[in-house]
N, C-alpha and C. Protein backbone atom coordinates (compact mmCIF):
# COMPACT_ATOMS: atom_id res chain seq x y z
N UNK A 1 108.76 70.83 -44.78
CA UNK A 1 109.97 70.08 -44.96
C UNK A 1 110.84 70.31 -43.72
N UNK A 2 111.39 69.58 -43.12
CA UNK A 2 112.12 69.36 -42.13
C UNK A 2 113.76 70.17 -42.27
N UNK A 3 114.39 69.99 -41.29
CA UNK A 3 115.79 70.74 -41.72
C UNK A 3 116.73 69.91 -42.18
N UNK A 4 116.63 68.62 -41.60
CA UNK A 4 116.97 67.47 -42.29
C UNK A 4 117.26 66.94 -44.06
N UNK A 5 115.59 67.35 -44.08
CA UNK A 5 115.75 67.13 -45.30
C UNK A 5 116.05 68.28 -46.51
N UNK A 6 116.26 69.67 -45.66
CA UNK A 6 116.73 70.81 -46.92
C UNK A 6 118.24 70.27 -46.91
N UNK A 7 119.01 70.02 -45.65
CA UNK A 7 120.56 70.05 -45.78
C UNK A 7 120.89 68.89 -46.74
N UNK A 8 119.79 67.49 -46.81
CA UNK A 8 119.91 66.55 -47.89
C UNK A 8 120.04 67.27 -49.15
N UNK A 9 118.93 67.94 -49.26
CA UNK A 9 118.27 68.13 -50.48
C UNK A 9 119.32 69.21 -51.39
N UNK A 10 120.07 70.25 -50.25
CA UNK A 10 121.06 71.29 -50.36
C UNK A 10 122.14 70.69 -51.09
N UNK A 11 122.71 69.73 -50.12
CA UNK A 11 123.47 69.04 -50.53
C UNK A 11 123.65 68.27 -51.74
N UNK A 12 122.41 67.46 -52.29
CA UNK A 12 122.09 66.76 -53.40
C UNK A 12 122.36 67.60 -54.49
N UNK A 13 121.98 68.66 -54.56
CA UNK A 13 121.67 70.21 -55.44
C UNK A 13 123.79 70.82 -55.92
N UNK A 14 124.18 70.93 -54.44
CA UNK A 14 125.89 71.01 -54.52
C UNK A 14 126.45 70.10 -54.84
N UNK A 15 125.84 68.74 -54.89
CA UNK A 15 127.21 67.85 -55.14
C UNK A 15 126.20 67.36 -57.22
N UNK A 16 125.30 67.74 -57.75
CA UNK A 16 125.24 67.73 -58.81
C UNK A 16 125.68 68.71 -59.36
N UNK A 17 125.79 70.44 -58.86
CA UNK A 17 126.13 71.09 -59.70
C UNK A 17 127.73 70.89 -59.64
N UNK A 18 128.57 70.45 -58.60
CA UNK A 18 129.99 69.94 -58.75
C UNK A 18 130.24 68.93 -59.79
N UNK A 19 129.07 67.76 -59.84
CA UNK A 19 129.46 67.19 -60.88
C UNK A 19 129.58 67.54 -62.11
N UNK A 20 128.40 68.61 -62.56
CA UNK A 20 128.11 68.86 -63.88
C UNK A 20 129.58 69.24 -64.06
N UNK A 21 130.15 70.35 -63.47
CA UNK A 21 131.15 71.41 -63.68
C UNK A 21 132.32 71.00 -64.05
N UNK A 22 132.50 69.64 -63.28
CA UNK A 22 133.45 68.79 -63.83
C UNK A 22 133.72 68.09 -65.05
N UNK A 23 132.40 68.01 -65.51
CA UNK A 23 131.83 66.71 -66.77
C UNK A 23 132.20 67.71 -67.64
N UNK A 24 131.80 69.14 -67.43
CA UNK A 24 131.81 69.99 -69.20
C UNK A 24 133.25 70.40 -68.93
N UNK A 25 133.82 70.96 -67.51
CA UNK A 25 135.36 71.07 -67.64
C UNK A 25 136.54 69.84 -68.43
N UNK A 26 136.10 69.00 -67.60
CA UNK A 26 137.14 67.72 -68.44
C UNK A 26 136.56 68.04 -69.88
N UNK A 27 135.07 67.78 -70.33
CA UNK A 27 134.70 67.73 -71.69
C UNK A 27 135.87 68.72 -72.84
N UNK A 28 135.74 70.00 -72.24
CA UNK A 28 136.61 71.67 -72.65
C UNK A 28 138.11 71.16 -72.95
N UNK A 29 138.22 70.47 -71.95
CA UNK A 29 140.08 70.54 -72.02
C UNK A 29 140.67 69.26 -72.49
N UNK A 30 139.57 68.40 -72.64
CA UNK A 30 139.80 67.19 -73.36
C UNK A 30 140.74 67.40 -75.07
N UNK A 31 141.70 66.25 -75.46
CA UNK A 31 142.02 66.45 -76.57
C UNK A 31 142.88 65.25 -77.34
N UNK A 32 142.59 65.21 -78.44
CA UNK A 32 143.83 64.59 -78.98
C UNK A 32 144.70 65.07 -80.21
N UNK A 33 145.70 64.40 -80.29
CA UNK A 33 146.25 64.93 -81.78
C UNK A 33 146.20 63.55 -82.43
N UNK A 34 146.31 64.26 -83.82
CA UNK A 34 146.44 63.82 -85.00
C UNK A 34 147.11 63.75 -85.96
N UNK A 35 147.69 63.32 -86.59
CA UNK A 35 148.60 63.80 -88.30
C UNK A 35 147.84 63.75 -89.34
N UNK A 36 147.43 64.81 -90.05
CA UNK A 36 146.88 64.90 -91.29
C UNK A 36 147.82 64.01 -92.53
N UNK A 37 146.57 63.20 -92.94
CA UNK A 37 147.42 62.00 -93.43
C UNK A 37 147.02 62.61 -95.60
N UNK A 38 146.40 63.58 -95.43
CA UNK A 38 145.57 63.42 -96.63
C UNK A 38 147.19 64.73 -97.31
N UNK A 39 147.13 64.28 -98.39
CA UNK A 39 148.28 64.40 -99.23
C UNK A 39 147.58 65.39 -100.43
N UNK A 40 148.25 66.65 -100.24
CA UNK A 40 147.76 67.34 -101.97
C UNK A 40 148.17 66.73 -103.08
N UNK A 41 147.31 66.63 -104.66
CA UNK A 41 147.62 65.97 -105.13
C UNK A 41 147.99 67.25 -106.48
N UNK A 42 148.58 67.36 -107.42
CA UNK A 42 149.15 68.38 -108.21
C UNK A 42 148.74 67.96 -109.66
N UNK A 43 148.31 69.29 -110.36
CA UNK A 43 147.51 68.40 -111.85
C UNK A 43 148.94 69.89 -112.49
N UNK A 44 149.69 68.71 -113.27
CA UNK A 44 150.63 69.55 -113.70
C UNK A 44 150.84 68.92 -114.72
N UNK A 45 150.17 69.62 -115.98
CA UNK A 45 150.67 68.45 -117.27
C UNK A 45 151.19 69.83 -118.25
N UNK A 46 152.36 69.66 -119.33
CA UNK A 46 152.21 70.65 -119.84
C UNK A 46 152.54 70.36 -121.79
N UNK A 47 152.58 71.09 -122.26
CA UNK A 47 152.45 70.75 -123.73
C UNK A 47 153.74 70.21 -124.76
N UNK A 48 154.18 69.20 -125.25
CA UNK A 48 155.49 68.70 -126.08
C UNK A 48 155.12 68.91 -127.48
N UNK A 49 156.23 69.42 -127.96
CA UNK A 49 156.20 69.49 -129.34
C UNK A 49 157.66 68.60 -129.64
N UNK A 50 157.24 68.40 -130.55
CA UNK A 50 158.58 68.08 -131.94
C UNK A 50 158.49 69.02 -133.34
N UNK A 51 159.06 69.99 -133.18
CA UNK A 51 159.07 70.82 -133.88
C UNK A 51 160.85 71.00 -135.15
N UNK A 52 161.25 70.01 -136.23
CA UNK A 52 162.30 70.61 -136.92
C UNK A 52 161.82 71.89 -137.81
N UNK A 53 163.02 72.25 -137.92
CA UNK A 53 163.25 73.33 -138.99
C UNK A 53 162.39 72.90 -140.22
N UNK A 54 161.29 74.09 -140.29
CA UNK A 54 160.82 73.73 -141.66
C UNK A 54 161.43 73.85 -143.27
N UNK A 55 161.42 73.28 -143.99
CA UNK A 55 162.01 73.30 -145.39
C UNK A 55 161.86 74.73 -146.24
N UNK A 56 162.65 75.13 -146.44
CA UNK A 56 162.25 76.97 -147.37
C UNK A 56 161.09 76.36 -148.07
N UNK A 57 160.40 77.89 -148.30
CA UNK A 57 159.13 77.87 -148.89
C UNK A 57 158.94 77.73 -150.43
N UNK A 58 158.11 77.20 -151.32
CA UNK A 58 158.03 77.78 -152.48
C UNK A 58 156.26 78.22 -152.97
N UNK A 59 156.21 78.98 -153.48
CA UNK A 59 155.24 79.78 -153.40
C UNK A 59 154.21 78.70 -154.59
N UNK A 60 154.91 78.10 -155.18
CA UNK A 60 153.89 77.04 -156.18
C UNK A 60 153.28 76.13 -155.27
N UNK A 61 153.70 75.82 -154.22
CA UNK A 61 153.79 74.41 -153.56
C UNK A 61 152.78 74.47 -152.58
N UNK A 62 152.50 73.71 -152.00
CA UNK A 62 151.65 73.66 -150.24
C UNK A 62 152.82 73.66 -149.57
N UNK A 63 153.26 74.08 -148.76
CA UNK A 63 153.89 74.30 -147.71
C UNK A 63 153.77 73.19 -146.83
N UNK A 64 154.64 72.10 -146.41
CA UNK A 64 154.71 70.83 -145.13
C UNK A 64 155.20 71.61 -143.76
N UNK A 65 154.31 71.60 -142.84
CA UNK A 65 155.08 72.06 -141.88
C UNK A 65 155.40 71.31 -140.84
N UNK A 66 156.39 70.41 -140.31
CA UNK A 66 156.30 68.92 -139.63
C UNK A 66 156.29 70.13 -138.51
N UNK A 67 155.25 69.26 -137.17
CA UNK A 67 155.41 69.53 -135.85
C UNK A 67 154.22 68.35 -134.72
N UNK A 68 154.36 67.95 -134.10
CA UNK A 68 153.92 67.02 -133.25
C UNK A 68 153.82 67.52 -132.45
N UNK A 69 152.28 67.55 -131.47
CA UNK A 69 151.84 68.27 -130.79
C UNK A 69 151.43 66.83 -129.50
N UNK A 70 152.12 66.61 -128.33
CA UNK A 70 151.47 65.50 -127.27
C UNK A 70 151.38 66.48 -125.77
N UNK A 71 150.51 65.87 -125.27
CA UNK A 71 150.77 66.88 -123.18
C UNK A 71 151.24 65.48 -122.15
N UNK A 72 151.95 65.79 -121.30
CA UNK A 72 152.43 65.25 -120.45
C UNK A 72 151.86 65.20 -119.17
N UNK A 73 151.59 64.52 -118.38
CA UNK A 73 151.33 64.16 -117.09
C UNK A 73 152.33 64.61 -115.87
N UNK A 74 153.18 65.67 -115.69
CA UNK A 74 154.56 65.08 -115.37
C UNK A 74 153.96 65.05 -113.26
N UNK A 75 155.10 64.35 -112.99
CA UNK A 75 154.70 64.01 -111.40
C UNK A 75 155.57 65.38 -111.06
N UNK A 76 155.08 66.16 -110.15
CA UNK A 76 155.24 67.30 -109.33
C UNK A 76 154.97 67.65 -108.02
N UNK A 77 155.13 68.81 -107.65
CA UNK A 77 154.71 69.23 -105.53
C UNK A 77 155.70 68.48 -104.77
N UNK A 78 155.57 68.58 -103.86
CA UNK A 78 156.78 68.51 -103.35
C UNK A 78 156.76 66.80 -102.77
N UNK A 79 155.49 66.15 -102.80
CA UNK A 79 155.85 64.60 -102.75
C UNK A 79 155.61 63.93 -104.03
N UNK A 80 156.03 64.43 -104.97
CA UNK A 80 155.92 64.55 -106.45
C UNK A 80 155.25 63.40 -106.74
N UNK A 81 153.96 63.94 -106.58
CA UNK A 81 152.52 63.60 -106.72
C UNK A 81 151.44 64.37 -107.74
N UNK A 82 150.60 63.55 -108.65
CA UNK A 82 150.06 64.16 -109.82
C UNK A 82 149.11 63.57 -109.71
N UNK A 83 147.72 64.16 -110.66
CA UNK A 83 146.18 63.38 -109.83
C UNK A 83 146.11 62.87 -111.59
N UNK A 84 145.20 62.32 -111.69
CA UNK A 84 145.37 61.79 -112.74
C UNK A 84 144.06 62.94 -113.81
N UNK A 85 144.32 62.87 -114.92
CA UNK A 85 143.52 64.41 -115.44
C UNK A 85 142.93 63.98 -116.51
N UNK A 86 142.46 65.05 -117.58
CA UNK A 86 141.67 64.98 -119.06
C UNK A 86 142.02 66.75 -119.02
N UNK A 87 142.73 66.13 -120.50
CA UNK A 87 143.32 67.10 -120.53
C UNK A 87 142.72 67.70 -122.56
N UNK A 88 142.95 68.88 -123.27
CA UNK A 88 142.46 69.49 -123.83
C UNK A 88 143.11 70.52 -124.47
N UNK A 89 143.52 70.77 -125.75
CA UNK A 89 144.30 71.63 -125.97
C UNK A 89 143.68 72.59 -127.70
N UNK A 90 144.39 73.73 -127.49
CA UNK A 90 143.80 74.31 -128.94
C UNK A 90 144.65 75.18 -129.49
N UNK A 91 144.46 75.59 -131.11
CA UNK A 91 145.63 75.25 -131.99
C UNK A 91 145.02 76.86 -132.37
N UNK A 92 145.84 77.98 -132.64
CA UNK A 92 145.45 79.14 -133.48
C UNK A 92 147.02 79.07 -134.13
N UNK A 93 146.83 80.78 -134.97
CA UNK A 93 147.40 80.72 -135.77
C UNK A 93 147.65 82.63 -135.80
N UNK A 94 148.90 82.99 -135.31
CA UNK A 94 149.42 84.19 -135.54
C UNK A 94 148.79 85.00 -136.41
N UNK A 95 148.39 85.13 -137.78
CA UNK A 95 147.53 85.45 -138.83
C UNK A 95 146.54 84.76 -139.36
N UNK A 96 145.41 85.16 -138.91
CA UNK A 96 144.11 84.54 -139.26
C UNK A 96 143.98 84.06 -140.86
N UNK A 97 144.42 85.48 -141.81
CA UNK A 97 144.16 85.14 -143.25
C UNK A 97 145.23 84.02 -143.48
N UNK A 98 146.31 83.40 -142.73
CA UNK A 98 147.16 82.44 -143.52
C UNK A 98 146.81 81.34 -142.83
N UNK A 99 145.73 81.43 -141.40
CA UNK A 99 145.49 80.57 -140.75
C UNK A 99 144.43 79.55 -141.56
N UNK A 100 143.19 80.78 -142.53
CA UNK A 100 142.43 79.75 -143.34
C UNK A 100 142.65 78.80 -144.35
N UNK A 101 143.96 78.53 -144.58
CA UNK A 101 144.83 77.74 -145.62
C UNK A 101 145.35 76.46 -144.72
N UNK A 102 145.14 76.40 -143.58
CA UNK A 102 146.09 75.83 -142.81
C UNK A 102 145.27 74.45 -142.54
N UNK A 103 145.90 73.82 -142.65
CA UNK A 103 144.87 71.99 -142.41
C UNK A 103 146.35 71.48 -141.61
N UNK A 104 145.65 70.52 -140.18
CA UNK A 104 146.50 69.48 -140.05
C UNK A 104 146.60 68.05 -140.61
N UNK A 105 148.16 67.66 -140.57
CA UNK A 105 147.95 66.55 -140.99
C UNK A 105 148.02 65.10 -140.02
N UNK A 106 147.60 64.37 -140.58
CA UNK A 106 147.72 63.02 -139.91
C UNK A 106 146.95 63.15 -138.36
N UNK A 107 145.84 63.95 -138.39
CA UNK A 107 145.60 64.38 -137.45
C UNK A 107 144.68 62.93 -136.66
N UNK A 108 145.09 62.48 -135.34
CA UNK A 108 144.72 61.52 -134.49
C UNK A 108 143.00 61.82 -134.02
N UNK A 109 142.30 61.11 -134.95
CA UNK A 109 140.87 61.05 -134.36
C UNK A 109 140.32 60.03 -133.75
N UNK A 110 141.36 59.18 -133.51
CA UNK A 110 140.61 58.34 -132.64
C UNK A 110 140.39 58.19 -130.89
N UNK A 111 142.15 59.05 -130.52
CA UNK A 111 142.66 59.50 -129.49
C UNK A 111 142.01 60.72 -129.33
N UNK A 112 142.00 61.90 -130.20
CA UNK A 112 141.52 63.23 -129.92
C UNK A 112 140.26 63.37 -130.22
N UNK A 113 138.88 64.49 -129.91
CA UNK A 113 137.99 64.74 -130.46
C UNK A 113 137.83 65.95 -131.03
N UNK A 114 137.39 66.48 -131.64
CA UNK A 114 136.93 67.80 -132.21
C UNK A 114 136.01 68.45 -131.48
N UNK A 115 135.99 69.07 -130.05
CA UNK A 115 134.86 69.67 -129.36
C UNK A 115 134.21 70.93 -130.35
N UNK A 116 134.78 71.06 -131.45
CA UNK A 116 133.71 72.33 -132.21
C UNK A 116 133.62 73.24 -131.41
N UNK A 117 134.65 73.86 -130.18
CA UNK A 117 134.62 74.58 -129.44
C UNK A 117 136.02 75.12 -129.40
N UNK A 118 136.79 74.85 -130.43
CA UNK A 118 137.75 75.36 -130.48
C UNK A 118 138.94 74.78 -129.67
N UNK A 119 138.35 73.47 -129.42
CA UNK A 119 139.44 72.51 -128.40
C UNK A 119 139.45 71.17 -128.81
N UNK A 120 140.50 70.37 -129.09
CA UNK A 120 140.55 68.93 -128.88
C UNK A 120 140.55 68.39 -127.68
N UNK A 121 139.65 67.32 -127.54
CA UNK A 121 139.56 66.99 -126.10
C UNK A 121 140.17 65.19 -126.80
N UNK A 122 141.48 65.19 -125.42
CA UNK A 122 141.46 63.65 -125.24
C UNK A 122 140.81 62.70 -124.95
N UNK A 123 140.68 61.84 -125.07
CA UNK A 123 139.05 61.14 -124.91
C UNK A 123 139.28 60.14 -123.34
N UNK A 124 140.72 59.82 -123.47
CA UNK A 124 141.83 58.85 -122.16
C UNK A 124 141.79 60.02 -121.10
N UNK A 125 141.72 59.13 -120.07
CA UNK A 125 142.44 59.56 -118.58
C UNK A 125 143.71 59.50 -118.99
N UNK A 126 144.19 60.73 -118.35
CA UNK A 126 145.94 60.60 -118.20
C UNK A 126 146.22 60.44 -116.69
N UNK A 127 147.16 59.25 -117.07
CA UNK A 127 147.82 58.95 -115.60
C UNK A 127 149.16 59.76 -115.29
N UNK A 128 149.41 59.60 -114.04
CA UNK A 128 150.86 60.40 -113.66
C UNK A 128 151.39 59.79 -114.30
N UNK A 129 152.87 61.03 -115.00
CA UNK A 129 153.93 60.07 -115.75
C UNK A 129 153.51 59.81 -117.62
N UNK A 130 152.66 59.49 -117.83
CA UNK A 130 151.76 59.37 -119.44
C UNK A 130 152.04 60.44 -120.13
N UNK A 131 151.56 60.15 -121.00
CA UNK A 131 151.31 61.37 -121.98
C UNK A 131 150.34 60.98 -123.34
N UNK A 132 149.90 61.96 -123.84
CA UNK A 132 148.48 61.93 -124.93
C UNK A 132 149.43 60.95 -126.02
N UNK A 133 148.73 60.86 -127.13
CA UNK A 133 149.06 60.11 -128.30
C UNK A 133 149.78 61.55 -129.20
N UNK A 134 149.94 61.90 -130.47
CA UNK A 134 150.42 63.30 -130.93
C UNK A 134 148.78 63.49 -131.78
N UNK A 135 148.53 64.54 -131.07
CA UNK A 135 147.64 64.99 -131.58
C UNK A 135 147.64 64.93 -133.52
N UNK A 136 148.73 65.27 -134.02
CA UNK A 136 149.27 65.20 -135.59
C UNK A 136 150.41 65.28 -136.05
N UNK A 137 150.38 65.35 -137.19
CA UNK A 137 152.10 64.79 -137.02
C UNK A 137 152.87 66.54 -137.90
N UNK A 138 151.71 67.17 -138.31
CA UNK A 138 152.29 68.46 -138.50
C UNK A 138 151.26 69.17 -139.11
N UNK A 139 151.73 70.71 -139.77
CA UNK A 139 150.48 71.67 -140.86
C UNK A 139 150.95 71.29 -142.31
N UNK A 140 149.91 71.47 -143.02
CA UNK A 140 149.90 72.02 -144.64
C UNK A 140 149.46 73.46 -144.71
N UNK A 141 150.45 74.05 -145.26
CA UNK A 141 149.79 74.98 -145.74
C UNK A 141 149.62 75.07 -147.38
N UNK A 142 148.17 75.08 -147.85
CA UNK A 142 147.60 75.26 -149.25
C UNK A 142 148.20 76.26 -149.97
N UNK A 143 149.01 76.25 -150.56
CA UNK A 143 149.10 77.40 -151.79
C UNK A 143 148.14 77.78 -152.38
N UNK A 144 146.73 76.98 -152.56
CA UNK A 144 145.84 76.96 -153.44
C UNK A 144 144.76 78.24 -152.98
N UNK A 145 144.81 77.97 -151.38
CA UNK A 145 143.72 78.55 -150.51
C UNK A 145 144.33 79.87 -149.54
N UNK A 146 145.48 80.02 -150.28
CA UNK A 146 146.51 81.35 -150.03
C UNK A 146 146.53 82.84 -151.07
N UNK A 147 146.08 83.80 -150.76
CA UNK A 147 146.34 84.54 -151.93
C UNK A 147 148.04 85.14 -151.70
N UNK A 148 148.65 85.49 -152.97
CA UNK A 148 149.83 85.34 -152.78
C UNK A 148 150.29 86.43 -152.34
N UNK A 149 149.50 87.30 -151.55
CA UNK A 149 149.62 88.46 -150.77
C UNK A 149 150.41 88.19 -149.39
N UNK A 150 149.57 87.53 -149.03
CA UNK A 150 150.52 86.53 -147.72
C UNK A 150 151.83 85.85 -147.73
N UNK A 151 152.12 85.36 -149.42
CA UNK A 151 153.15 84.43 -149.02
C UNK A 151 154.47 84.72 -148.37
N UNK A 152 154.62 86.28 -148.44
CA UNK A 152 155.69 87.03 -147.82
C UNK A 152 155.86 87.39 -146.29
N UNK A 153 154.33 87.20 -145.83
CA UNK A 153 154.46 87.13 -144.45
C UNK A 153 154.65 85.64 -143.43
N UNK A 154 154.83 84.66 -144.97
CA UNK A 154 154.70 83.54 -143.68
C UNK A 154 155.90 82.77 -143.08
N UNK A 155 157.35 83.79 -143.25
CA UNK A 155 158.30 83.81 -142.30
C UNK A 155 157.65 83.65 -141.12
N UNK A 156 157.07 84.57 -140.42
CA UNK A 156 156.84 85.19 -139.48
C UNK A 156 155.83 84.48 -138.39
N UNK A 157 154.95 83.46 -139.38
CA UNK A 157 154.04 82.67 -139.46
C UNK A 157 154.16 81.48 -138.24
N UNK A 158 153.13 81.51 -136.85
CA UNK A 158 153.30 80.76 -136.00
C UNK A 158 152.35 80.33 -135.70
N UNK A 159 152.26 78.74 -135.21
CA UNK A 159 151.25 77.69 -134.82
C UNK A 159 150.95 78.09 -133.29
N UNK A 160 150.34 78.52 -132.55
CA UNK A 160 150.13 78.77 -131.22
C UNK A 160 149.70 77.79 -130.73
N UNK A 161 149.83 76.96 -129.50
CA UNK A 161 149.02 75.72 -129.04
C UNK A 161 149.31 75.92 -127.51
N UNK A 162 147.76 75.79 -127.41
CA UNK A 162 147.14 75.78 -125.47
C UNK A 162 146.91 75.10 -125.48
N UNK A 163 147.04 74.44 -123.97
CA UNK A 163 146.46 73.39 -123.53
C UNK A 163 146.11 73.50 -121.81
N UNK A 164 144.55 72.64 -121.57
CA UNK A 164 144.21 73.24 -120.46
C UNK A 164 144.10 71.63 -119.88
N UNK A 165 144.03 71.27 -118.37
CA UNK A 165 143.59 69.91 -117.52
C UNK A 165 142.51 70.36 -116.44
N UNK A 166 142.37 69.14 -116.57
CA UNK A 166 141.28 69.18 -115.22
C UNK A 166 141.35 67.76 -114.75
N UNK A 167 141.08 68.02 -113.24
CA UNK A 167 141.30 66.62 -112.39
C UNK A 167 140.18 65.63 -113.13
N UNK A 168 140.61 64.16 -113.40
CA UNK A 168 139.62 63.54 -113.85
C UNK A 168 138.74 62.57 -112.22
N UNK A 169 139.32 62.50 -111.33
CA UNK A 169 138.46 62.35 -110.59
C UNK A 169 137.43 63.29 -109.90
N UNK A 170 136.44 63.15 -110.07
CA UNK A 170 135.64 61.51 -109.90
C UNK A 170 134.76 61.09 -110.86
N UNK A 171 135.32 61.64 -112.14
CA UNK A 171 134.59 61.63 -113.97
C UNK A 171 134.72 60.48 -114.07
N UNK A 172 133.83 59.96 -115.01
CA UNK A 172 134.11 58.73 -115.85
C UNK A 172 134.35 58.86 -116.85
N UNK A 173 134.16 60.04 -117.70
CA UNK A 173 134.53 60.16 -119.06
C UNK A 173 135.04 62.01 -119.17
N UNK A 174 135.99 62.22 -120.02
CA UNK A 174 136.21 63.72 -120.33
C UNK A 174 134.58 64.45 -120.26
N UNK A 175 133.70 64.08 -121.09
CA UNK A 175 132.74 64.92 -121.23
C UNK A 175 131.94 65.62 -120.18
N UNK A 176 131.94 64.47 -119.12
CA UNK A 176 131.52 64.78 -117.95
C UNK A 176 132.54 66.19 -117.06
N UNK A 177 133.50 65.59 -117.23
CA UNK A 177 134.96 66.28 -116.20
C UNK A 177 134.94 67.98 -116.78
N UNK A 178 134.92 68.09 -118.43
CA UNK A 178 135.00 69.15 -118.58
C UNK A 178 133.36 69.84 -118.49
N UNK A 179 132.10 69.38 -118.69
CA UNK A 179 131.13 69.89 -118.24
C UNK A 179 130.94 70.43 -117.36
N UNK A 180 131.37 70.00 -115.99
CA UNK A 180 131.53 70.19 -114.47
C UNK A 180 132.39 71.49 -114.87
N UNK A 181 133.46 71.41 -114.86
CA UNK A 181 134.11 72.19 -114.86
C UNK A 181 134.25 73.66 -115.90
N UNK A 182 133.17 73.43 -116.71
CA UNK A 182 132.60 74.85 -117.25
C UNK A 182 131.57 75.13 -116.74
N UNK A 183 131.21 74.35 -115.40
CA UNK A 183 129.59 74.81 -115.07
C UNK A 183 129.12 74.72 -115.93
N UNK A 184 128.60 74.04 -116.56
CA UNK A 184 127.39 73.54 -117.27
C UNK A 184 126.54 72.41 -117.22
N UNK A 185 127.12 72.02 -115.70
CA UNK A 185 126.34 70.83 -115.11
C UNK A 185 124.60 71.51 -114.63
């Protein structure tokens, strides 16, 4: 090879590795910005009652206990924003032995289901803002299915009610939404 052609060839060799150096430098320092456009969305629903004063007791009688049990959707976070949910709630009872006397009434089966798991599941998407149908419109308590050992404790005597949500997207139905979400998919 001539000398000619190393100082070409030298050269060819320096002015590609200048190029490369440039291509991945600009590449490195290259940039743009952005605004994150994606918005948290807030699953904040929580539980309504209508609860009056119940009527004194009489120990011959069943006991009416009016109370209305619905959950709310409410819009929240700070761009008071709510995702839309399926939501689920469950009913105990302060004393178990006065709890087995205890039946609801007027209880909504067409709106609610009986998961036999110790939960009513709404069967509707709740939208922001909504709220469930009333689960019932109150308790009986049986005199019949009471021994009258209890009837002195049921001053004291309270309906407990949970209620849990879960995002309903990207469910099509509760059953699905809460499956997923007990892992049991």
């Amino acid at each position: 090879m001539t000398d000619r052609k190393k100082i070409l060839a030298g050269a060819g060799i320096l002015l590609g590795l200048f190029a490369g150096v440039q291509g991945v430098s600009g590449y490195q320092t290259a940039y743009d910005q952005a605004k994150n456009v994606i918005v948290p969305g807030n699953n904040d629903t929580e539980i309504k009652e209508e609860f009056p004063t119940p009527t004194p007791i009489d120990t011959d009688e069943d006991a009416d206990i009016p109370k209305k049990i619905w959950v709310a959707n409410n819009p929240s976070g700070t761009n008071n924003t709510s995702v839309n949910c399926y939501v689920r709630v469950a009913v105990g009872y302060s004393d178990n032995d006065i709890g087995k006397a205890v039946s609801m009434k007027n209880r909504d089966t067409v709106n609610w289901i009986d998961g036999g798991d110790g939960f009513y599941y709404y069967t509707k998407r709740l939208k922001e803002g909504e709220s469930t149908t009333a689960l019932c419109s109150g308790f009986t308590v049986s005199h019949k299915k009471l021994e009258t050992t209890y009837w002195d404790r049921l001053k004291e005597f309270e309906i407990q009610v949970y209620e849990e949500s879960v995002e309903a997207d990207p469910f099509n139905d509760y059953q699905s939404a809460w499956k997923y979400y007990s892992n049991e998919n």
